[in-house]
C-alpha atoms as a PDB file:
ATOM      1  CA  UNK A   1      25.884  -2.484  -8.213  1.00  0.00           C
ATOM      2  CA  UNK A   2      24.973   0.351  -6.594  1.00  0.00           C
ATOM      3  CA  UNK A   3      26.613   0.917  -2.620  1.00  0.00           C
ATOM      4  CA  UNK A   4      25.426   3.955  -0.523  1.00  0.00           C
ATOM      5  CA  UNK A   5      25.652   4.140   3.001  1.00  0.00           C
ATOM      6  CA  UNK A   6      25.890   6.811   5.592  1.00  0.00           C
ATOM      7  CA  UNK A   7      28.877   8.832   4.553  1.00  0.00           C
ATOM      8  CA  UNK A   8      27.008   9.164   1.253  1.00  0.00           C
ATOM      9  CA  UNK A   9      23.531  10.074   2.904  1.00  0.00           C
ATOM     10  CA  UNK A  10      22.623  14.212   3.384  1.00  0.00           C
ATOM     11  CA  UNK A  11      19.419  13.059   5.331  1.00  0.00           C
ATOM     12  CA  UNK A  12      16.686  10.526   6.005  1.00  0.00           C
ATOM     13  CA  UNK A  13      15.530  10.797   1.969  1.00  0.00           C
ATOM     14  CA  UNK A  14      18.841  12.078   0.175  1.00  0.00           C
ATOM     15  CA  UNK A  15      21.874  10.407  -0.744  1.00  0.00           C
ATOM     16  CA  UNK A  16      24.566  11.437  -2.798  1.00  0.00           C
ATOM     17  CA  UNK A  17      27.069   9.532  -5.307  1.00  0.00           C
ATOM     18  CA  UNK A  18      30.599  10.495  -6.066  1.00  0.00           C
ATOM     19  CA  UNK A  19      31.140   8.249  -8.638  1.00  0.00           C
ATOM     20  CA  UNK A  20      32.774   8.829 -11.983  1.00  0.00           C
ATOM     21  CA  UNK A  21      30.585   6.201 -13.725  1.00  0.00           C
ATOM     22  CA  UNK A  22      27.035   5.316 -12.276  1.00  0.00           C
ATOM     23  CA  UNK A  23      24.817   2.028 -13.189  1.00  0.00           C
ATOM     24  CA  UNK A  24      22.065   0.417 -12.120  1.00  0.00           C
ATOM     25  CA  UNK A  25      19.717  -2.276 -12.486  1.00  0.00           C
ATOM     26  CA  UNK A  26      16.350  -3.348 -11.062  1.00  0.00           C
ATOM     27  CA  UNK A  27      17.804  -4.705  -8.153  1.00  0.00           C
ATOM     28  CA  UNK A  28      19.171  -1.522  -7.274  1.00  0.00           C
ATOM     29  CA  UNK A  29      15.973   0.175  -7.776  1.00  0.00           C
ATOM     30  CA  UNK A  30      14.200  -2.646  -5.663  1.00  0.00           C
ATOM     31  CA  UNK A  31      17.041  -1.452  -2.654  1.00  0.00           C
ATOM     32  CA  UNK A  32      16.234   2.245  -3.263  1.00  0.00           C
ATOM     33  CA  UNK A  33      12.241   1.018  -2.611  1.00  0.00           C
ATOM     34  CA  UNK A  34      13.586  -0.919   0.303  1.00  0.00           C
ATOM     35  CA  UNK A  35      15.780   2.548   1.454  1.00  0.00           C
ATOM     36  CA  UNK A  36      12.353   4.453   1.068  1.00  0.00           C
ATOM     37  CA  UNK A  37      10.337   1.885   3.298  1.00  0.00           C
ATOM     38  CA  UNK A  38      12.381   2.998   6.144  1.00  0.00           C
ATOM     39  CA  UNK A  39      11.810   6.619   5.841  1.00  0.00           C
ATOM     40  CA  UNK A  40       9.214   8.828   7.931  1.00  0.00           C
ATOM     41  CA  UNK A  41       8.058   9.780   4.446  1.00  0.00           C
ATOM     42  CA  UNK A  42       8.991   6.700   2.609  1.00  0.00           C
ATOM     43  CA  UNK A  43      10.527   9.153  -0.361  1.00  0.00           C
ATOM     44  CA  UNK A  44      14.263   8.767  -1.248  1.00  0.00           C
ATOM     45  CA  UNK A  45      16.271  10.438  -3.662  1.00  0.00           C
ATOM     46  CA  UNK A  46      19.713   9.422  -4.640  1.00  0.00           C
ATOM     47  CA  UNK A  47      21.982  12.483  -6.319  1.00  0.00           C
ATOM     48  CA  UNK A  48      24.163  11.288  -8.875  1.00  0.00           C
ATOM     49  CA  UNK A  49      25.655  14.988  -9.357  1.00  0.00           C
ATOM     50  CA  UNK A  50      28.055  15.400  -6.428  1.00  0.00           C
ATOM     51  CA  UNK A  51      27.068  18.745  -4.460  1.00  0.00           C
ATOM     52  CA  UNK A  52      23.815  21.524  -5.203  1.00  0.00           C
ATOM     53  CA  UNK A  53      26.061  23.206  -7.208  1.00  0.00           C
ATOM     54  CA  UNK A  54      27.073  21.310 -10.581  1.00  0.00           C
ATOM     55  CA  UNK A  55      24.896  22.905 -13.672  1.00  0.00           C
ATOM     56  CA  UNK A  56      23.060  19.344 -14.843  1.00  0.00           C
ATOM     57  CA  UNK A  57      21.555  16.878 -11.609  1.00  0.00           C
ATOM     58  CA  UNK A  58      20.293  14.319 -11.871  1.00  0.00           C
ATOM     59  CA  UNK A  59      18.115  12.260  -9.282  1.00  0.00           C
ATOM     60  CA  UNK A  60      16.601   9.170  -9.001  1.00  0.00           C
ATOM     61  CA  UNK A  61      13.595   9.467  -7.156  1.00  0.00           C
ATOM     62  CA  UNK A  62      11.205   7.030  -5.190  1.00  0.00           C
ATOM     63  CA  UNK A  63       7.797   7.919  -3.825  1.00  0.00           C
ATOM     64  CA  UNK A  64       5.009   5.717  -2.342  1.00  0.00           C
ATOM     65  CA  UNK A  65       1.232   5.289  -3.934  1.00  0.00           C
ATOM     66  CA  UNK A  66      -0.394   8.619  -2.797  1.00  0.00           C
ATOM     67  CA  UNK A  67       2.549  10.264  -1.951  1.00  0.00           C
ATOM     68  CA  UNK A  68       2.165  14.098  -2.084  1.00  0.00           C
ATOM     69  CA  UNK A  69       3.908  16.515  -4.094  1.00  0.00           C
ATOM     70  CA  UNK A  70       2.665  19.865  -3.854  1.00  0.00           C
ATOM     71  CA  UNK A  71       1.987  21.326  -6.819  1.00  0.00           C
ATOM     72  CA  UNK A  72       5.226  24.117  -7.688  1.00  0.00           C
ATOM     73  CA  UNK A  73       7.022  25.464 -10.405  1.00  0.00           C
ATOM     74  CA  UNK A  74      10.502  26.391 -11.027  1.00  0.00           C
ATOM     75  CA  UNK A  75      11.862  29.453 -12.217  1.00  0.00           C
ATOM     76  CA  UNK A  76      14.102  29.633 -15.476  1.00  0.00           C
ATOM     77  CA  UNK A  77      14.438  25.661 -15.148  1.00  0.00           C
ATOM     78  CA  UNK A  78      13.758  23.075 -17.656  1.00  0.00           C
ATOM     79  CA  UNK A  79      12.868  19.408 -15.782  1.00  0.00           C
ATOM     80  CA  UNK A  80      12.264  16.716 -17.320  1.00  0.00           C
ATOM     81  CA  UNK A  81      11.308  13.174 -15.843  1.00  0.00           C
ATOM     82  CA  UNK A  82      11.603  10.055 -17.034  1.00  0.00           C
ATOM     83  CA  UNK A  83       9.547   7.194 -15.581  1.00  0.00           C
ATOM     84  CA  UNK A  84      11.928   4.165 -14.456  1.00  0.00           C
ATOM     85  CA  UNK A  85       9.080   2.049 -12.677  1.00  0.00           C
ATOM     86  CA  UNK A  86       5.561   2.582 -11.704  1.00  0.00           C
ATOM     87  CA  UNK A  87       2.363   4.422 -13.278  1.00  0.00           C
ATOM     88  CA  UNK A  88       1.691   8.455 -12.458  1.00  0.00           C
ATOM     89  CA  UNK A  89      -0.771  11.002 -13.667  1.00  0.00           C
ATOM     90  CA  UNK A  90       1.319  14.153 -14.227  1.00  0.00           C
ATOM     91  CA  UNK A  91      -0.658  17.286 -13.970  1.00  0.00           C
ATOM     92  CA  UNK A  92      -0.092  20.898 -15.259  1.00  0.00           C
ATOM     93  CA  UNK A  93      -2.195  24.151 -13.935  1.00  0.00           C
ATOM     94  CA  UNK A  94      -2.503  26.830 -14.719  1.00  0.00           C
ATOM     95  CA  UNK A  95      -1.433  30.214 -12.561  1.00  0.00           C
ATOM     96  CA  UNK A  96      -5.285  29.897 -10.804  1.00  0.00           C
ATOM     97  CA  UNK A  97      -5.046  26.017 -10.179  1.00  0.00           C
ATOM     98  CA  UNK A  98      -7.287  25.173 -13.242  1.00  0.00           C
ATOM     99  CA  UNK A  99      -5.876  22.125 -14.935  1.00  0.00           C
ATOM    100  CA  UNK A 100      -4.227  22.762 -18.126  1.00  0.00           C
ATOM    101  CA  UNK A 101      -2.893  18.873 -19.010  1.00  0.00           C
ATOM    102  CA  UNK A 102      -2.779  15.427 -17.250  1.00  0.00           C
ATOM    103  CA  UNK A 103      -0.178  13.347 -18.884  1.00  0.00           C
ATOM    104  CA  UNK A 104      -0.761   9.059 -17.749  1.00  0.00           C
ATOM    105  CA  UNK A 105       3.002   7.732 -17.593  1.00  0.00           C
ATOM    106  CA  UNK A 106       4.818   4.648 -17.052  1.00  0.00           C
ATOM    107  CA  UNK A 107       7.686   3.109 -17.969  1.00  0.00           C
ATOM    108  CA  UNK A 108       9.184   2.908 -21.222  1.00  0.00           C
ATOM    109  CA  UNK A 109       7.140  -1.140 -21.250  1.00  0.00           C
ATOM    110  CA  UNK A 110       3.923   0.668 -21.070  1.00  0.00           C
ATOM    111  CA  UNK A 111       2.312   2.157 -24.171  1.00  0.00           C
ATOM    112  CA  UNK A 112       1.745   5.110 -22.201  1.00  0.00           C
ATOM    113  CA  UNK A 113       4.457   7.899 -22.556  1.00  0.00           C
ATOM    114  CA  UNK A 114       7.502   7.311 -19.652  1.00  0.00           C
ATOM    115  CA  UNK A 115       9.335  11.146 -20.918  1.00  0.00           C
ATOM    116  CA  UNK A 116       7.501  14.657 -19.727  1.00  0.00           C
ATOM    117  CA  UNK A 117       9.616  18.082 -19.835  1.00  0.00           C
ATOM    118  CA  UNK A 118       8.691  21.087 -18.836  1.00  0.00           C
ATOM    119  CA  UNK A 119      10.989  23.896 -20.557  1.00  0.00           C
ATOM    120  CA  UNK A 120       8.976  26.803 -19.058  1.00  0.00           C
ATOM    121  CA  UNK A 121       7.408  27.889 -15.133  1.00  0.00           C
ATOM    122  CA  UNK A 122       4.313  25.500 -15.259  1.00  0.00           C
ATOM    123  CA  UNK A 123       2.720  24.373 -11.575  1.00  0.00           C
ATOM    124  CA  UNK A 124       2.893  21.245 -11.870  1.00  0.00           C
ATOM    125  CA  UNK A 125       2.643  18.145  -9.179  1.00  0.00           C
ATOM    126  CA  UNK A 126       2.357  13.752  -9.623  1.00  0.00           C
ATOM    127  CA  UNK A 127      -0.460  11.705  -8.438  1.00  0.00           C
ATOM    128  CA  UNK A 128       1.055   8.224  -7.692  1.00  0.00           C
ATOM    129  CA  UNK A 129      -1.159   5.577  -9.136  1.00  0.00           C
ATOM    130  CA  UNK A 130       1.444   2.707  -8.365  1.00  0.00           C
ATOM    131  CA  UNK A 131       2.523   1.426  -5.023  1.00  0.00           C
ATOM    132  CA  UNK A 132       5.907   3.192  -5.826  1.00  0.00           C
ATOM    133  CA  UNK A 133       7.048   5.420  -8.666  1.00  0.00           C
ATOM    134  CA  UNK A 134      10.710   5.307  -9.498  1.00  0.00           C
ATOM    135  CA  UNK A 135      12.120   8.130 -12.002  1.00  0.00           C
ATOM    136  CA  UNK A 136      14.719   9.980 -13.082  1.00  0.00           C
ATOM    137  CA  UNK A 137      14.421  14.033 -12.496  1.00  0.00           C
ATOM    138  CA  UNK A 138      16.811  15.852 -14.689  1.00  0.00           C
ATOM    139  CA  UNK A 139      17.025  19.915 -14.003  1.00  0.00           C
ATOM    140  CA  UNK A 140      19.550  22.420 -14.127  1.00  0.00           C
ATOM    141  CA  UNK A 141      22.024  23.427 -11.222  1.00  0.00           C
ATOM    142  CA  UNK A 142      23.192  24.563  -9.311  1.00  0.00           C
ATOM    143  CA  UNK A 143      20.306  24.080  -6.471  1.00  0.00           C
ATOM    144  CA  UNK A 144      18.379  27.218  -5.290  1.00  0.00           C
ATOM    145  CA  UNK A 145      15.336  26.746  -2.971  1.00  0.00           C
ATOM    146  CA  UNK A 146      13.792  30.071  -4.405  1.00  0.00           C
ATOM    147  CA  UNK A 147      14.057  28.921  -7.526  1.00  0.00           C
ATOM    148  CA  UNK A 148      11.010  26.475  -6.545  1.00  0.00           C
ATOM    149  CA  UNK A 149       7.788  28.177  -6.232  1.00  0.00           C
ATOM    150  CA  UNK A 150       4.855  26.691  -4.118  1.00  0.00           C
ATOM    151  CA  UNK A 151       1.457  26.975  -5.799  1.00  0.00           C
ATOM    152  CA  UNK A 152      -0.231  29.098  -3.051  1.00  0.00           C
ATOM    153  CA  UNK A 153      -3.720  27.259  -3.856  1.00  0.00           C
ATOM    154  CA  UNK A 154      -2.541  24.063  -2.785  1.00  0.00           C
ATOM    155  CA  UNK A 155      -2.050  23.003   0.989  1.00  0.00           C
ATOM    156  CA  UNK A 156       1.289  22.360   2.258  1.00  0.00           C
ATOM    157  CA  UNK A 157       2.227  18.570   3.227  1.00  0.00           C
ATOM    158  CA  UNK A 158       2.142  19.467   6.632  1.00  0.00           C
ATOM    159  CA  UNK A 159      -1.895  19.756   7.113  1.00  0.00           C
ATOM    160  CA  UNK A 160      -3.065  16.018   6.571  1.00  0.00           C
ATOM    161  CA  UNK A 161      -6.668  16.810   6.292  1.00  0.00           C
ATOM    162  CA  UNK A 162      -6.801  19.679   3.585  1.00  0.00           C
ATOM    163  CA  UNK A 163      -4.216  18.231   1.339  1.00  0.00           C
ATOM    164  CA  UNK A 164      -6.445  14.483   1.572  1.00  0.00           C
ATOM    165  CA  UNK A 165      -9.223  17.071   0.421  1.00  0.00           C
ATOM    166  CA  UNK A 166      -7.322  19.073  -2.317  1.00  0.00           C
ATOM    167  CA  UNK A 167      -6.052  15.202  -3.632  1.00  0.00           C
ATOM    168  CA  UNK A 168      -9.841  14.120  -3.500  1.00  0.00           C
ATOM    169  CA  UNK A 169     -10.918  16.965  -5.627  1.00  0.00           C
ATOM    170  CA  UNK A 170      -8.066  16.950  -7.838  1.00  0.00           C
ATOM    171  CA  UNK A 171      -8.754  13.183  -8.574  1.00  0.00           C
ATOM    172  CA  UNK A 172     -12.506  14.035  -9.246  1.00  0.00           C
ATOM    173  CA  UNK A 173     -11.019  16.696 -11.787  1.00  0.00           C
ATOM    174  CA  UNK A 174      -9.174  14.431 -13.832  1.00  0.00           C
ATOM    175  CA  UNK A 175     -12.085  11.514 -13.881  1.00  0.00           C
ATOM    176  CA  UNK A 176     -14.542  14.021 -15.081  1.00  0.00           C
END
């Protein structure tokens, strides 16, 4: 079973894992939900790589319903994502904002597909269609924050009202 506590924790959302061997089980997911309720954000991410700079890491990730993930793309990274729990509409763009692909996941229960890679720099971003999404992100190392570009169409989190508006439109989009 999984243990984290402070000394493992980088901030509110992120905590990290030293250990050799990692496994876990849907109770520990249902404790990484319960870590997530408690956040400003209600996101959490636990690391199981052991610092920013090993070459493979690999998170497990936990966002609400509606949770916001501006679209971005990364540069000479491959991610892939694999859905542990939840449904999400993954959507590719392309460089103008046009949507290129929108991908209906869930887990590996579902009939729908729970594995999406991207091997190339593709804006992409989630729409949470569960109350929470949990799923493993796999990308290359070590971490770079320029190596994530911001889609400069989309509204950062930070204004409440446009990105409500870009998620309404986006949302129209897909059901048309």
């Amino acid at each position: 079973m999984l243990v984290l506590d402070n000394k493992n924790r980088e901030n509110e959302e992120v905590y990290y894992t030293s250990e050799k061997t990692i496994s876990l089980n849907k109770e520990d997911m249902a404790s990484l939900i319960g870590l997530a309720r408690d956040t400003n954000r209600k996101r959490v991410r636990l690391c199981c790589h052991s610092s920013m700079e090993e070459k493979v890491h690999e998170m497990v990730i936990v966002h609400p319903k509606n949770a916001y993930v501006r679209p971005h793309k990364h540069i000479n990274k491959a991610e892939s994502m694999i859905v542990l729990q939840g449904d999400v509409d993954y959507v590719t763009f392309d460089t103008r904002g046009n949507i290129e692909e929108v991908v209906s996941m869930s887990d590996v229960n579902s009939a729908k597909p729970f594995y999406q890679s991207i091997r190339s720099e593709i804006f992409h971003t989630l729409l949470i269609r569960s109350e929470w999404l949990v799923f493993l992100e796999i990308t290359e190392g070590p971490f770079n924050k320029g190596d994530t570009i911001c889609a400069e169409w989309s509204p950062e989190e930070i204004n409440s009202k446009e990105v409500a508006h870009f998620v309404e439109n986006l949302n129209r989009s897909i059901r048309n």
